[in-house]
Protein backbone atom coordinates (compact mmCIF):
# COMPACT_ATOMS: atom_id res chain seq x y z
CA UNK A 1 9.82 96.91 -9.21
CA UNK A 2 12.47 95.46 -7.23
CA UNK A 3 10.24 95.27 -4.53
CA UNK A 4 7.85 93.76 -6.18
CA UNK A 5 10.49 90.66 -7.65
CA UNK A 6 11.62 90.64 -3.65
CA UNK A 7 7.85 89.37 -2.34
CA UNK A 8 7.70 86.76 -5.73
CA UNK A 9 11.36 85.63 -5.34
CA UNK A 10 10.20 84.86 -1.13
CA UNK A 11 6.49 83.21 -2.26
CA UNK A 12 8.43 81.32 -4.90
CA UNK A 13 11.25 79.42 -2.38
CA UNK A 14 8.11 79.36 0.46
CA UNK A 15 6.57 77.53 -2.03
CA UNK A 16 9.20 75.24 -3.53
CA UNK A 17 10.23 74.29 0.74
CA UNK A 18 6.54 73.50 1.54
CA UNK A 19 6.39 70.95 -1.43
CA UNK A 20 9.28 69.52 -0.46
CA UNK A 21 8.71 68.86 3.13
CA UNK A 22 5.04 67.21 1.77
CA UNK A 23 7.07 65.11 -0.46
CA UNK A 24 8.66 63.64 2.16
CA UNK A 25 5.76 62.93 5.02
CA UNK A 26 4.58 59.59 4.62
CA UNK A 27 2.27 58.44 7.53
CA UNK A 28 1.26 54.65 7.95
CA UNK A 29 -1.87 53.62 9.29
CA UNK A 30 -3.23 54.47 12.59
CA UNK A 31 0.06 57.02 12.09
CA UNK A 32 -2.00 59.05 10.69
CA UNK A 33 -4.68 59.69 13.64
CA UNK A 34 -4.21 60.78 17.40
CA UNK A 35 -4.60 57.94 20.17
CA UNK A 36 -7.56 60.81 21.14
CA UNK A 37 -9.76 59.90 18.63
CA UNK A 38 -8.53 56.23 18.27
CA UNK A 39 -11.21 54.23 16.32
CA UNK A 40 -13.73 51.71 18.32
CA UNK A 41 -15.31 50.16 15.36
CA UNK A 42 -14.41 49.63 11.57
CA UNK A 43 -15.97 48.56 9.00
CA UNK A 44 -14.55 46.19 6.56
CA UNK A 45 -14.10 47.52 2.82
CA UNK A 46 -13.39 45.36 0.30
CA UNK A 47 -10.43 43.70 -0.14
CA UNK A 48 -9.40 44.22 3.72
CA UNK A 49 -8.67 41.04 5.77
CA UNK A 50 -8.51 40.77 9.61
CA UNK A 51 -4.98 40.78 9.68
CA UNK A 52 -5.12 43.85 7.41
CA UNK A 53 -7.39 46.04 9.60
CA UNK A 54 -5.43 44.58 13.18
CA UNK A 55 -2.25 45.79 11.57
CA UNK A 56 -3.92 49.39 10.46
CA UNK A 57 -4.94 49.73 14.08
CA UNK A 58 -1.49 48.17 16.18
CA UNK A 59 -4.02 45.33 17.74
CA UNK A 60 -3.03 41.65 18.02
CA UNK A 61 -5.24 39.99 15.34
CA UNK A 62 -6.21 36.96 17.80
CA UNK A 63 -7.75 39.77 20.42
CA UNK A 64 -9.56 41.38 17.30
CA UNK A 65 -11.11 37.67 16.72
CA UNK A 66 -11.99 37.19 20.01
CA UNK A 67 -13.74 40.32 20.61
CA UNK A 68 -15.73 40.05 17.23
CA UNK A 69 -16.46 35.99 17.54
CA UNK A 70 -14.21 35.13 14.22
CA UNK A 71 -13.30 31.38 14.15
CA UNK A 72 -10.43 30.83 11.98
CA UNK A 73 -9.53 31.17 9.10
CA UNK A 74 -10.92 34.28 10.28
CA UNK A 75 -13.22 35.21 7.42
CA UNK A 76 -14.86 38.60 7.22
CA UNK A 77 -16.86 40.64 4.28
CA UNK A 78 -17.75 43.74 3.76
CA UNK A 79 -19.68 46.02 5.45
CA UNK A 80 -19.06 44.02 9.01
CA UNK A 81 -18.31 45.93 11.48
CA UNK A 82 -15.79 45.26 13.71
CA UNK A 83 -14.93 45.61 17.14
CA UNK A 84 -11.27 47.15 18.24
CA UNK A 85 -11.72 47.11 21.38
CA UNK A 86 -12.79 44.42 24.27
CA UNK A 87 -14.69 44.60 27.31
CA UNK A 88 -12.63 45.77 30.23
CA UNK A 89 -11.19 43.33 31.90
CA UNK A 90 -11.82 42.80 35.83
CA UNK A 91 -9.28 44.00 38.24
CA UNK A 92 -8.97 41.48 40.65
CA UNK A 93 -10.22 38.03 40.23
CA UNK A 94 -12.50 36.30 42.95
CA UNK A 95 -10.71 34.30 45.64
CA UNK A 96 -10.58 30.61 45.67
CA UNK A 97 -10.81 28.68 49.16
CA UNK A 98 -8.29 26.63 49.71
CA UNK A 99 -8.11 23.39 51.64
CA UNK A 100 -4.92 22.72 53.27
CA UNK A 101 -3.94 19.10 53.91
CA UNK A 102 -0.97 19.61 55.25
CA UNK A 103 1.89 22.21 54.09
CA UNK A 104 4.35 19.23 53.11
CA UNK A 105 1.76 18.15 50.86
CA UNK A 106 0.40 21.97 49.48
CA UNK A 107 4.00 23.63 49.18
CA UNK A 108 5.06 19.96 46.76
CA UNK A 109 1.74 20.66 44.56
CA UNK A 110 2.14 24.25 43.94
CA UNK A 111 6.36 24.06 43.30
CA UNK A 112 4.94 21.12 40.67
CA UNK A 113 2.52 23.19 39.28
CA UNK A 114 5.13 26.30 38.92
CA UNK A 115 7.67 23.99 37.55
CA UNK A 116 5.15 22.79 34.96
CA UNK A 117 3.79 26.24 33.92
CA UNK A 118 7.82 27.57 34.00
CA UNK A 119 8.30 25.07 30.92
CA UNK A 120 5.22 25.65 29.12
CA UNK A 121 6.42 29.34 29.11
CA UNK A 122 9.65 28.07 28.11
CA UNK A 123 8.76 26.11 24.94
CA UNK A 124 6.32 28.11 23.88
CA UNK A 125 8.52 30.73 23.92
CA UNK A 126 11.30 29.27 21.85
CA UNK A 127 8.69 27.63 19.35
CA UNK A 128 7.73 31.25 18.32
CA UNK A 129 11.42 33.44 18.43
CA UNK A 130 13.17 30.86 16.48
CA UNK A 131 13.00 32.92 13.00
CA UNK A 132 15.78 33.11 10.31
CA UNK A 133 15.42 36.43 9.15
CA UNK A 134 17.16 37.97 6.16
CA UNK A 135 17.47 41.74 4.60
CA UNK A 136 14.00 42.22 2.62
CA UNK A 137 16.29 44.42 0.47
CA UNK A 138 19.73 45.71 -0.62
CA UNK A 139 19.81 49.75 -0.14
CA UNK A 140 20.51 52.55 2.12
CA UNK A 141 18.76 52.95 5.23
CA UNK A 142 17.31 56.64 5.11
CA UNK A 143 14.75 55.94 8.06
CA UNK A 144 15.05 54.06 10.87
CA UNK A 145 12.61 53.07 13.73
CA UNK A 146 11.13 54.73 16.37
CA UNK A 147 9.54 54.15 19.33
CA UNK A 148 7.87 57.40 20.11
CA UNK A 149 7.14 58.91 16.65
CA UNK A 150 4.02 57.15 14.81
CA UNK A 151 5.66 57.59 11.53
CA UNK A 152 8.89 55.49 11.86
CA UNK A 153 6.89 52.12 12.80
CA UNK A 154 9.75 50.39 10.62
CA UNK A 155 13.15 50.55 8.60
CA UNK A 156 12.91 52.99 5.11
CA UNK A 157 15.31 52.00 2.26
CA UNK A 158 16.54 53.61 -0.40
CA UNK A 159 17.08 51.57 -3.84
CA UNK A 160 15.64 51.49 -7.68
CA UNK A 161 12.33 51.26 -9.47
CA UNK A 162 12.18 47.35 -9.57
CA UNK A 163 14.66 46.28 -7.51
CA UNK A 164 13.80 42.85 -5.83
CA UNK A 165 12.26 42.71 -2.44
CA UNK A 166 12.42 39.56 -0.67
CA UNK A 167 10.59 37.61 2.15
CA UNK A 168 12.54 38.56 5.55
CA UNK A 169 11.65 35.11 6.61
CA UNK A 170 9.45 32.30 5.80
CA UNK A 171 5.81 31.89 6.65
CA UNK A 172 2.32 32.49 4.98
CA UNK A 173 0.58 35.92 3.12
CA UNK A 174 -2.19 37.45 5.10
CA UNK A 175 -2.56 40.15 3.04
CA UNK A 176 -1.19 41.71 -0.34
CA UNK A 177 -2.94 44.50 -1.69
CA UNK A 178 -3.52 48.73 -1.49
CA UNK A 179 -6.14 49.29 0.80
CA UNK A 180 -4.24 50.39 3.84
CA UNK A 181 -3.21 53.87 3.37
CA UNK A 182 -0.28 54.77 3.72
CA UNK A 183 1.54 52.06 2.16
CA UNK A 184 1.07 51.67 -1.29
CA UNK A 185 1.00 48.36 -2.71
CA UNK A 186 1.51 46.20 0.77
CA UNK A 187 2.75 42.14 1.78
CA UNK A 188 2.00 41.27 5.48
CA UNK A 189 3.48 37.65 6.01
CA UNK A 190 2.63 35.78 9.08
CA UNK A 191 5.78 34.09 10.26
CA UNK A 192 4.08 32.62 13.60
CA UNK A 193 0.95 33.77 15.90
CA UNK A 194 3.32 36.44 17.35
CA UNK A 195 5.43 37.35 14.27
CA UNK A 196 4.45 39.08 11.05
CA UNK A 197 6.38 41.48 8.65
CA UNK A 198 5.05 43.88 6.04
CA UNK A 199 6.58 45.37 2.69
CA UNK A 200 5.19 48.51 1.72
CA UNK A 201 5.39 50.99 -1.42
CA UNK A 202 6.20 48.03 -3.89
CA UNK A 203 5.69 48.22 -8.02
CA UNK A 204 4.40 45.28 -8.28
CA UNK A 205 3.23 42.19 -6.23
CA UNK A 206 4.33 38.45 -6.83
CA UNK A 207 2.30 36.70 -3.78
CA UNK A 208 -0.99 36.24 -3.03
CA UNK A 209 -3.27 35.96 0.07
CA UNK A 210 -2.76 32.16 1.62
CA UNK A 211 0.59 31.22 -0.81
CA UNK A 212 3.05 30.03 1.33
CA UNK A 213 7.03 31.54 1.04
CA UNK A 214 10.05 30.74 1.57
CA UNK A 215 13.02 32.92 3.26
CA UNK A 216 14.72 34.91 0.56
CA UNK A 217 11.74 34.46 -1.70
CA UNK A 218 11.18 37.18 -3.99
CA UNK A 219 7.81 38.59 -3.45
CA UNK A 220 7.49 42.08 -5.30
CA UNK A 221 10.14 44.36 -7.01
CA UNK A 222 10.68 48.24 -5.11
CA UNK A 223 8.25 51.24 -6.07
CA UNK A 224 7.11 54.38 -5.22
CA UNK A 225 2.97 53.63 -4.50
CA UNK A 226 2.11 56.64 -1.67
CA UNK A 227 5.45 57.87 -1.74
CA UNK A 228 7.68 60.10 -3.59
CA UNK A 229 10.72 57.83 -4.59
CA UNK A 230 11.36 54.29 -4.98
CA UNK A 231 12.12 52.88 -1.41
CA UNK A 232 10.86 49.94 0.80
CA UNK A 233 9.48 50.60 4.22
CA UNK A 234 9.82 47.30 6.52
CA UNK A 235 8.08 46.40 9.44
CA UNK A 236 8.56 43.57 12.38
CA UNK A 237 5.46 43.37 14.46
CA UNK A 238 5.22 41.55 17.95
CA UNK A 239 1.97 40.34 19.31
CA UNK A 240 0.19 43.15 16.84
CA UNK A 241 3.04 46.26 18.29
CA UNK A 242 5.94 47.50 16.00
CA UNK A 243 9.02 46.32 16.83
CA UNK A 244 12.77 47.92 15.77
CA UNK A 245 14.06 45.40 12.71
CA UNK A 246 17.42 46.05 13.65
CA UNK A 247 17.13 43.61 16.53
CA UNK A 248 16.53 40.40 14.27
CA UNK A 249 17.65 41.16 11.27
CA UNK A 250 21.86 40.19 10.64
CA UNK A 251 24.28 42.75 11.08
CA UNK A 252 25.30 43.96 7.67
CA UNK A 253 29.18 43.01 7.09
């Protein structure tokens, strides 16, 4: 008899540590697949945009346009299939002959024509990293981001079934909806071609697909879609990659 309460007692906390360890896996997107079997193609559902399925997959949405032939505003409909990948791209380009005048004349054109490309670089650069951002949320950070684990793409935190969540910064919604797995009810705002930020597990959503917001706009109060308490996950993503918050959001005081 005691034996027998020994075995049910061990199944019984066996039990009780599996479900909570499940309770606490959440995997986001392509998270949940290995780079072996990454995905070529996919075909759109309903309700998915392009910047929806470039997110799912960590691609820059403009290379996803280009390889598919999408002009903007990048319109797509179901049962299109799309590429995620492009044609390789050639190692070496073909050399060019060049005529030499004379190297007074060739060494001015070319320190020009590096000077010129220098502050091209320069201004687009600072046209796309000047963001105010802002906390999304008030809360306790009980994940943070990591490079080499799929599953931390972002920040996790901790609050209560309808606190606010807030635009990090301003810019337009490319996507609100469910249909990414993963993340339960789901913002992605497009900040600038190489910015966007996403706002996952929410209650309920305030912004639509196209609406322009404002920095510290509320956009959806905190839930628990796809996961097992009320939290927000937040994500920063460069040129299509996940990128640690911490870096451009303000230190907390």
């Amino acid at each position: 008899m005691r034996r027998q309460m020994r075995v049910r007692l061990i199944v019984f906390l066996l039990a009780a540590l599996l479900a909570g360890c499940s309770s606490r896996l959440v995997s986001y997107g392509d998270g949940l697949y290995s780079k072996k079997y990454q995905q070529t193609t996919h075909v759109v559902r309903k309700g998915e945009t392009l910047y929806s399925i470039a997110w799912q997959h960590n691609v820059d949405y403009r290379r996803v346009a280009a390889w598919n032939n999408i002009p903007r505003p990048y319109t797509i409909f179901p049962g299109q299939k799309i590429k995620l990948v492009g044609k390789q791209e050639k190692k070496s380009a073909p050399k060019r002959k060049t005529k030499v005048v004379s190297k007074h004349r060739t060494l001015t054109r070319s320190t020009n024509k590096n000077h010129a490309a220098l502050q091209k670089s320069k201004k687009h650069k600072n046209k796309n990293t000047k963001i105010k951002w802002r906390w999304p949320t008030d809360g306790t950070i009980i994940s943070r981001y990591s490079g080499k684990d799929p599953g931390k793409k972002g920040l996790d935190i901790k609050g209560h079934m309808g606190q606010p969540i807030y635009a990090a910064a301003s810019g337009e919604v490319v996507y609100s909806g469910n249909g990414l797995r993963g993340y339960g009810n789901l913002i992605i705002i497009k900040h600038n071609d190489i910015y966007f930020s996403a706002y996952a597990h929410n209650r309920n959503l305030f912004v639509k697909e196209a609406e322009k917001v404002k920095l510290g706009q509320k956009i959806a109060d905190m839930g628990n879609s796809e996961t097992s308490r009320p939290m927000l996950h937040f994500e920063i993503r460069r040129n299509g990659k996940p990128s640690n918050p911490l870096r451009y959001l303000p230190n907390k005081h």
